[in-house]
Protein backbone atom coordinates (compact mmCIF):
# COMPACT_ATOMS: atom_id res chain seq x y z
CA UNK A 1 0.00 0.00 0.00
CA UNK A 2 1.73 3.02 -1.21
CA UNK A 3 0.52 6.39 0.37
CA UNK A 4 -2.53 5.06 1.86
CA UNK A 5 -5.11 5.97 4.81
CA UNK A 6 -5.06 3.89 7.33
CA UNK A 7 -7.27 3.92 10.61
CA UNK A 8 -5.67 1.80 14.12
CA UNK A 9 -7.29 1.60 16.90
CA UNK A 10 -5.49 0.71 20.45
CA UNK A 11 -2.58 3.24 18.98
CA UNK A 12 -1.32 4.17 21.93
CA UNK A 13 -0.49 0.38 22.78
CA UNK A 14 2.49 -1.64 22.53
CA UNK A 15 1.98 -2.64 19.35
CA UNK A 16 -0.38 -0.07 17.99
CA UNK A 17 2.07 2.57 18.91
CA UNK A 18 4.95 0.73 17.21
CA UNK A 19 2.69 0.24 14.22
CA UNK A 20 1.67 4.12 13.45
CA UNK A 21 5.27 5.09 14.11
CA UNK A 22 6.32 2.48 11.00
CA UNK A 23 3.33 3.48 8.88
CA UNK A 24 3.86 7.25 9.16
CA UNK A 25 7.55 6.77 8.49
CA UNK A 26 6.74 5.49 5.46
CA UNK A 27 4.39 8.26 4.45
CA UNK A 28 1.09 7.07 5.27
CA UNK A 29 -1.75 9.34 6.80
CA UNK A 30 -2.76 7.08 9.85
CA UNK A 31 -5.99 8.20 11.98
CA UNK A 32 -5.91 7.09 15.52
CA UNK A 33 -9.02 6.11 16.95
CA UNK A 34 -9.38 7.67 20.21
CA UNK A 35 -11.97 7.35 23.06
CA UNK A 36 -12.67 11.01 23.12
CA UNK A 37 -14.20 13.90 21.21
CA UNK A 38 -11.57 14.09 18.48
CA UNK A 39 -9.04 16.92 19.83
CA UNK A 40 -6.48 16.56 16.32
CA UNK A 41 -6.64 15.98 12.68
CA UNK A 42 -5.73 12.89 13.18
CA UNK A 43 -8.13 11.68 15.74
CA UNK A 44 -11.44 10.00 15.40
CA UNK A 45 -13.74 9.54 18.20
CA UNK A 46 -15.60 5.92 19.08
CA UNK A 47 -16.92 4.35 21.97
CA UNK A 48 -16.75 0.44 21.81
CA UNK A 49 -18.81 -0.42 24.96
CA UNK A 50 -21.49 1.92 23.18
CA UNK A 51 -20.96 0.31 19.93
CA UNK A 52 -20.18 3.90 18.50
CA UNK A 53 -17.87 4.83 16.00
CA UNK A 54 -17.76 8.58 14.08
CA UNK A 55 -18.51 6.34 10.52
CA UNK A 56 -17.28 9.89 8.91
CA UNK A 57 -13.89 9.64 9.82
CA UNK A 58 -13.09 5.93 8.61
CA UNK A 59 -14.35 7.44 4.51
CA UNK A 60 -11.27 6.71 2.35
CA UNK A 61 -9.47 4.65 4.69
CA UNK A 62 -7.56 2.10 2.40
CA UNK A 63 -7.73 -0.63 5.44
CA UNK A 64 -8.60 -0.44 9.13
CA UNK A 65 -6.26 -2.40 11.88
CA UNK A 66 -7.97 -3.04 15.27
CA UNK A 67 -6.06 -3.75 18.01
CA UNK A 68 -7.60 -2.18 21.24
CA UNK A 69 -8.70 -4.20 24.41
CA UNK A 70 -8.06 -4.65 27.88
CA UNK A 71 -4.62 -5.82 28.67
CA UNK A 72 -4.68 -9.87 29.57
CA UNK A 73 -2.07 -9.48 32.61
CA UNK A 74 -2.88 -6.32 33.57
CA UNK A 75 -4.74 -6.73 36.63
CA UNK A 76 -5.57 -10.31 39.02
CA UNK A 77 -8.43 -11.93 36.99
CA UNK A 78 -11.61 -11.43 38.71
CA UNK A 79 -15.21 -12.43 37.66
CA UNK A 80 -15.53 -8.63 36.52
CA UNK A 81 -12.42 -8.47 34.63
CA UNK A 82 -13.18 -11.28 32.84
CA UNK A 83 -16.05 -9.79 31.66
CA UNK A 84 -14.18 -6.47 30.85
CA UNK A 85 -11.56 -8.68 28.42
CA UNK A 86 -14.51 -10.20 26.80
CA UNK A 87 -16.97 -6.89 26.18
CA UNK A 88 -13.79 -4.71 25.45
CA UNK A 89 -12.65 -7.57 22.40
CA UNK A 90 -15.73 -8.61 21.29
CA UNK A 91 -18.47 -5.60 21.70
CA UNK A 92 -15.52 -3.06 20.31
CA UNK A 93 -14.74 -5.68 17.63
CA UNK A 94 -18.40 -5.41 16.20
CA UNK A 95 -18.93 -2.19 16.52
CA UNK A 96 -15.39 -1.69 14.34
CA UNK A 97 -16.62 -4.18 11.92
CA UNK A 98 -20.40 -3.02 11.61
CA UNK A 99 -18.80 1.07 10.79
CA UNK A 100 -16.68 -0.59 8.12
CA UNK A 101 -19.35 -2.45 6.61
CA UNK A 102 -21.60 0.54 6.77
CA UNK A 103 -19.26 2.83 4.15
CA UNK A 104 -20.22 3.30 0.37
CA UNK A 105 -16.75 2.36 -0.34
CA UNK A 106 -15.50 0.53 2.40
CA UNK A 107 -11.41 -0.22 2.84
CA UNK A 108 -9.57 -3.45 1.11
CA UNK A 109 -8.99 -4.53 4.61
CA UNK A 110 -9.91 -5.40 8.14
CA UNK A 111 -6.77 -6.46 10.25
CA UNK A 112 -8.33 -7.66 13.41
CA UNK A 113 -6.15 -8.45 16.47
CA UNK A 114 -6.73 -12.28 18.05
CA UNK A 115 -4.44 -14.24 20.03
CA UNK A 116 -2.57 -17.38 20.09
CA UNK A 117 -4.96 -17.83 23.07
CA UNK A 118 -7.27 -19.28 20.94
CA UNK A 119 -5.33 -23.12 20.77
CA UNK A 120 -5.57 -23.09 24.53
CA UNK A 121 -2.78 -25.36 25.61
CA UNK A 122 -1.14 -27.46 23.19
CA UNK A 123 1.43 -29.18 25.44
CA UNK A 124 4.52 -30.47 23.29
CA UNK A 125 2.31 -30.50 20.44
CA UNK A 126 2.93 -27.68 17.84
CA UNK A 127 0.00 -26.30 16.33
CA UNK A 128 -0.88 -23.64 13.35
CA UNK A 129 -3.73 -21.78 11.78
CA UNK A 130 -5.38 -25.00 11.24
CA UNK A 131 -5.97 -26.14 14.97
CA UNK A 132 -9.20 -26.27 16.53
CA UNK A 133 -9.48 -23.64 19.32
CA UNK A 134 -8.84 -25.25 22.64
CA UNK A 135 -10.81 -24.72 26.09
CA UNK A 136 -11.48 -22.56 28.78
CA UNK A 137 -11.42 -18.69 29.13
CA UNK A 138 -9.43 -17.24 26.65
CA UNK A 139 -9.85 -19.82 23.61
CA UNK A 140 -13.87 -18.82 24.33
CA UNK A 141 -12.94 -14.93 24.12
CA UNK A 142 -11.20 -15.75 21.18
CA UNK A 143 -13.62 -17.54 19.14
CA UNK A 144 -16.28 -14.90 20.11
CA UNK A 145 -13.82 -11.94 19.27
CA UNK A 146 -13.01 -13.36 15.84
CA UNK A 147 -16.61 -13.90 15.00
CA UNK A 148 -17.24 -10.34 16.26
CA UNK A 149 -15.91 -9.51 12.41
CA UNK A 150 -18.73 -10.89 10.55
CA UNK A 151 -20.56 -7.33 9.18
CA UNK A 152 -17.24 -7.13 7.56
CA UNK A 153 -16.59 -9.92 6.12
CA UNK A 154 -20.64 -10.45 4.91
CA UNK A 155 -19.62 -6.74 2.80
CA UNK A 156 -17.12 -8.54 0.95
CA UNK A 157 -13.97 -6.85 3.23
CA UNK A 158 -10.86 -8.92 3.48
CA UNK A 159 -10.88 -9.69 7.03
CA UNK A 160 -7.63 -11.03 8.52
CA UNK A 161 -7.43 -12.45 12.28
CA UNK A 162 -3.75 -11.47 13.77
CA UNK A 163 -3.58 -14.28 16.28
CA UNK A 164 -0.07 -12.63 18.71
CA UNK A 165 1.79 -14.36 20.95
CA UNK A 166 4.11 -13.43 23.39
CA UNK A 167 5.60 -10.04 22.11
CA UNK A 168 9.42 -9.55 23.17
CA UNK A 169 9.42 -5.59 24.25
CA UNK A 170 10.83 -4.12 26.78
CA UNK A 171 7.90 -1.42 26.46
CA UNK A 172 5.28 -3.19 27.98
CA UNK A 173 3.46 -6.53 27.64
CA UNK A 174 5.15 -9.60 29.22
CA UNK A 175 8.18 -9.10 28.70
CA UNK A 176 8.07 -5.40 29.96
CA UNK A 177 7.38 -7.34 33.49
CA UNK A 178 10.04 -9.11 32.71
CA UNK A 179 13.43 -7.38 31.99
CA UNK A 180 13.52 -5.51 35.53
CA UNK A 181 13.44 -8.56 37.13
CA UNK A 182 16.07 -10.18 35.19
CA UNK A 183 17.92 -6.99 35.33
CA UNK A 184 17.89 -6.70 39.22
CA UNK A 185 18.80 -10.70 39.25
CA UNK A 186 15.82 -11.89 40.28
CA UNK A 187 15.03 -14.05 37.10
CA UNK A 188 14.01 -17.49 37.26
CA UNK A 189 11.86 -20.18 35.88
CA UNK A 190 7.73 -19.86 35.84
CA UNK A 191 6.27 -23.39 37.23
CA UNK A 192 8.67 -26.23 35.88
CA UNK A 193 9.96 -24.49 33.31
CA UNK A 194 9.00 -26.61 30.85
CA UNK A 195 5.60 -25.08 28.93
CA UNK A 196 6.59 -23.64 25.63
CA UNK A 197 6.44 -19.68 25.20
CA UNK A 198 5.30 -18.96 21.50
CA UNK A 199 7.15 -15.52 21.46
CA UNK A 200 7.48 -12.50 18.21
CA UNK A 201 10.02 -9.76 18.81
CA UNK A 202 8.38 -5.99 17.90
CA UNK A 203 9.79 -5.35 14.86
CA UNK A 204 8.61 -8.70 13.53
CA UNK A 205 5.31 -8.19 14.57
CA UNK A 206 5.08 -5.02 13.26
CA UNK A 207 6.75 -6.22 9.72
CA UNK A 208 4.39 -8.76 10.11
CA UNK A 209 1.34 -6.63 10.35
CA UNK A 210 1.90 -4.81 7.69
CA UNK A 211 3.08 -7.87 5.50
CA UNK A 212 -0.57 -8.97 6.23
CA UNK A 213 -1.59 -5.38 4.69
CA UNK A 214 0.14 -6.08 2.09
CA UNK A 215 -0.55 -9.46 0.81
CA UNK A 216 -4.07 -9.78 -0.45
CA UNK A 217 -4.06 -13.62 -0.48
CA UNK A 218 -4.49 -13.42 3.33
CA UNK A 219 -6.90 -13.64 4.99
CA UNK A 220 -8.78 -15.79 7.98
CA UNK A 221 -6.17 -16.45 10.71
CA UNK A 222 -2.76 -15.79 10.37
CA UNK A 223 -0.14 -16.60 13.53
CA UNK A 224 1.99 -13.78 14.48
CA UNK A 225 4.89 -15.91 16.64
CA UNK A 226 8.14 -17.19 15.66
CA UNK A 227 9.35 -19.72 13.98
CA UNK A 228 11.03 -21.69 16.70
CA UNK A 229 9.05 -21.75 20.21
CA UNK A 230 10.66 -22.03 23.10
CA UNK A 231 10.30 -23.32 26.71
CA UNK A 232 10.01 -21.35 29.72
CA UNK A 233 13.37 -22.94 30.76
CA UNK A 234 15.23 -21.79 27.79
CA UNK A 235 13.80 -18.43 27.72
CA UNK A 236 14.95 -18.58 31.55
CA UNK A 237 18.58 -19.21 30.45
CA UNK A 238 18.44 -16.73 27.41
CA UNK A 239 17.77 -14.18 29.30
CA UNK A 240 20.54 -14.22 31.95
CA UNK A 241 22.94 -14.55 28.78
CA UNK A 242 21.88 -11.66 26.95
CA UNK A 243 21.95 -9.83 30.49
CA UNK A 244 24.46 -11.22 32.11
CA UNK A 245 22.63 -11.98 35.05
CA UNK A 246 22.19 -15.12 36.93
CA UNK A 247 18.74 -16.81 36.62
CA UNK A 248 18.75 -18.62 40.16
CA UNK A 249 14.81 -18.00 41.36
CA UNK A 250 12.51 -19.40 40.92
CA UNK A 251 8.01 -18.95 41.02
CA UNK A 252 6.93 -22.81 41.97
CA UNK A 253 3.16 -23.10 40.11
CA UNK A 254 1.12 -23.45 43.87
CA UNK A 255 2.78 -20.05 44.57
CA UNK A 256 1.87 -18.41 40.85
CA UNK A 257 -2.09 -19.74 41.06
CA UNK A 258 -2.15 -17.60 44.75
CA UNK A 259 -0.72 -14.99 43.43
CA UNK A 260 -2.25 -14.70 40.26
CA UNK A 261 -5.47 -16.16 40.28
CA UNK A 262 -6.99 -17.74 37.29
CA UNK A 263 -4.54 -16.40 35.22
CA UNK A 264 -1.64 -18.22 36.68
CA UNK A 265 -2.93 -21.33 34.69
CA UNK A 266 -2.26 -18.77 31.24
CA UNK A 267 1.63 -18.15 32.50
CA UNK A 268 2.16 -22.18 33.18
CA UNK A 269 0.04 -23.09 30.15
CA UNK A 270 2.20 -24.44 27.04
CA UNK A 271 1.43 -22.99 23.78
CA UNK A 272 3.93 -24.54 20.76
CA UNK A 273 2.35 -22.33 17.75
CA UNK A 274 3.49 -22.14 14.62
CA UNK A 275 2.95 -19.06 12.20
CA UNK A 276 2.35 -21.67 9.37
CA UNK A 277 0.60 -18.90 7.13
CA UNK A 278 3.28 -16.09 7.36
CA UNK A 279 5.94 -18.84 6.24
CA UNK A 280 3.57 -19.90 3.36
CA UNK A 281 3.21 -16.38 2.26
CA UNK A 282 7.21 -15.50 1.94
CA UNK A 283 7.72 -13.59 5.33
CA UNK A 284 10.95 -13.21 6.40
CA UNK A 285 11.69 -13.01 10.12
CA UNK A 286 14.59 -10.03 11.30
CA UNK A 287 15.11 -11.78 14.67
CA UNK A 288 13.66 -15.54 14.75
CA UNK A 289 15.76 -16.71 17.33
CA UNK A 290 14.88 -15.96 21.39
CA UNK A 291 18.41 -14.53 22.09
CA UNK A 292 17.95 -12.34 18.87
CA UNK A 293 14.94 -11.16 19.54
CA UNK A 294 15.74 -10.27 23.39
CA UNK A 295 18.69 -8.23 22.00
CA UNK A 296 16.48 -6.45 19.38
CA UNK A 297 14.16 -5.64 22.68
CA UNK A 298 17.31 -3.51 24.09
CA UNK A 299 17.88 -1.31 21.36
C-alpha cells in the first residue's frame, strides 16, 4: 500500500504505537481512533462499549487495523475483569466491523487483532492456523472476538485475524514485566519451566502486520509468533545470557495460582504455535531466534 489511509485503533499500545510510528515513516496518513471527542486531525472519536464509532472519519481509509482491548495481565483476573476482556474484544470488535461495513466504499482490509490464546494449551504438540481452538477462558474470548468480524466480512472486506503471541518488548506486555526482574537478578523459571512460550520480537510483529496489509491472499487467521518456540526454561537461560545476570529463582506453580489467580494457569500453560501462514506467504523473520529477539528488545 503506497501512500494510503489507514485507521488503528489501540494506537497508543504496545503494538499499535509501534505500528503508526512504522506506517507514518513510510508516508502514510494514519488516523488514531481515540476514546474522546476528536481533539487533532488525526483523531477520530468511538466508543466500543457503546458500539459507536464517528462512521465519517473511517471514509477513504484504504484498510482499518484493530487492536484495542483490555490488557490480559494487567490486573488479578476477577469475575468482573473477565467480563471487561470479553466486552472490550468482542463488543468493540463489532462495533469496528459493523462502521466498516456501513461505508459506500469501504477499505480493502480489516486487520483484526486475536491471540494465540485461541489453541488453549497445546502441550509439546505444535500447532498452526489449522488447529481447533482449545478450552477454557481465553480460547472462548477468542472464538467470540473473531466472530465479532462478521458485518465485515458479509460486505465482501478482506478480514484477517492477527492471532499474537508473546511479544518480546521491553515497552510493555510480558516481557516489559520481565526485563527488571532479570535486570535486578531476580530471574528465574515460571512453574517447571517446561511449557513452551510462542514468542514474536516488535519489529517482527510489526513487519508482520503490515506484511498482512500487504498481501491480499491473506486472509482468515494468520499466527503472528516465531518460527522456533521455546520453553520457559530456555527463555529462563536466554535471558541471563543476553543480560548477564544469573537466573537462580525461581516462582513454583502453587505459589503463581495464589498470586495470580486464574490467570496463573495462562503463565504455566504451554502454547507450541506455529505461524504456518506467514511462512507460506514468503515472510521473512529479522530476529527468529529468542536470544535475537531479546537483543532487538534492548535497542
Amino acid at each position: 500500500m503506497l501512500h494510503s489511509r489507514i485507521a488503528v485503533t489501540g494506537a497508543s499500545g504496545l503494538i499499535g504505537a509501534a505500528l503508526v510510528r512504522s506506517l507514518r515513516t513510510d508516508g502514510h496518513e494514519v488516523v488514531r481512533l481515540v476514546r474522546h471527542p476528536a481533539r487533532a486531525g488525526d483523531e477520530v472519536e468511538w466508543d466500543p462499549r457503546r458500539g459507536y464509532v464517528d462512521v465519517a472519519g473511517l471514509v477513504g481509509c484504504d484498510a482499518v487495523v484493530h487492536l484495542a482491548g483490555a490488557g490480559v495481565g494487567d490486573r488479578r483476573w476477577t469475575a468482573a475483569y473477565k467480563q471487561e476482556i470479553r466486552d472490550s474484544r468482542v463488543l468493540g470488535t463489532a462495533a469496528i466491523a459493523e462502521a466498516v461495513a456501513s461505508l459506500d466504499t469501504p477499505p480493502k482490509v480489516l486487520l483484526s487483532g486475536s491471540a494465540i490464546g485461541y489453541y488453549g494449551d497445546t502441550g509439546d504438540r505444535a500447532v498452526d492456523e489449522s488447529a481447533p481452538a482449545g478450552e477454557g477462558f481465553l480460547p472462548s474470548v477468542c472464538v467470540e472476538w473473531e466472530a465479532a468480524t462478521a458485518a465485515a466480512q458479509e460486505a465482501g472486506v478482506r478480514t484477517v485475524h492477527a492471532r499474537t503471541g508473546l511479544v518480546v518488548a521491553r515497552e510493555g506486555g510480558a516481557w516489559g514485566r520481565l526485563f527488571p526482574l532479570f535486570r535486578a537478578g531476580l530471574g528465574g523459571r515460571l512453574g517447571n519451566g517446561r511449557q513452551y512460550w510462542s514468542f514474536i520480537s516488535l519489529h517482527d510483529e510489526v513487519a508482520a502486520l503490515r506484511h498482512i496489509l500487504d498481501t491480499e491472499s491473506l486472509s482468515g487467521p494468520v499466527n503472528l509468533t516465531g518460527p522456533d518456540p521455546v520453553t520457559n526454561g530456555e527463555v529462563t537461560a536466554a535471558m541471563g545470557r543476553v543480560l548477564h545476570r544469573p537466573t537462580l529463582f525461581a516462582a513454583p506453580a502453587p505459589a503463581l495460582r495464589i498470586v495470580l489467580g486464574d490467570f496463573a494457569e495462562d503463565v504455566l500453560g504451554s502454547q507450541r504455535v506455529l505461524p504456518g501462514r506467514l511462512l507460506d506467504s514468503s515472510f521473512a523473520f529479522a530476529f527468529p531466534g529468542i536470544d535475537s529477539a531479546i537483543r532487538a528488545a534492548l535497542r
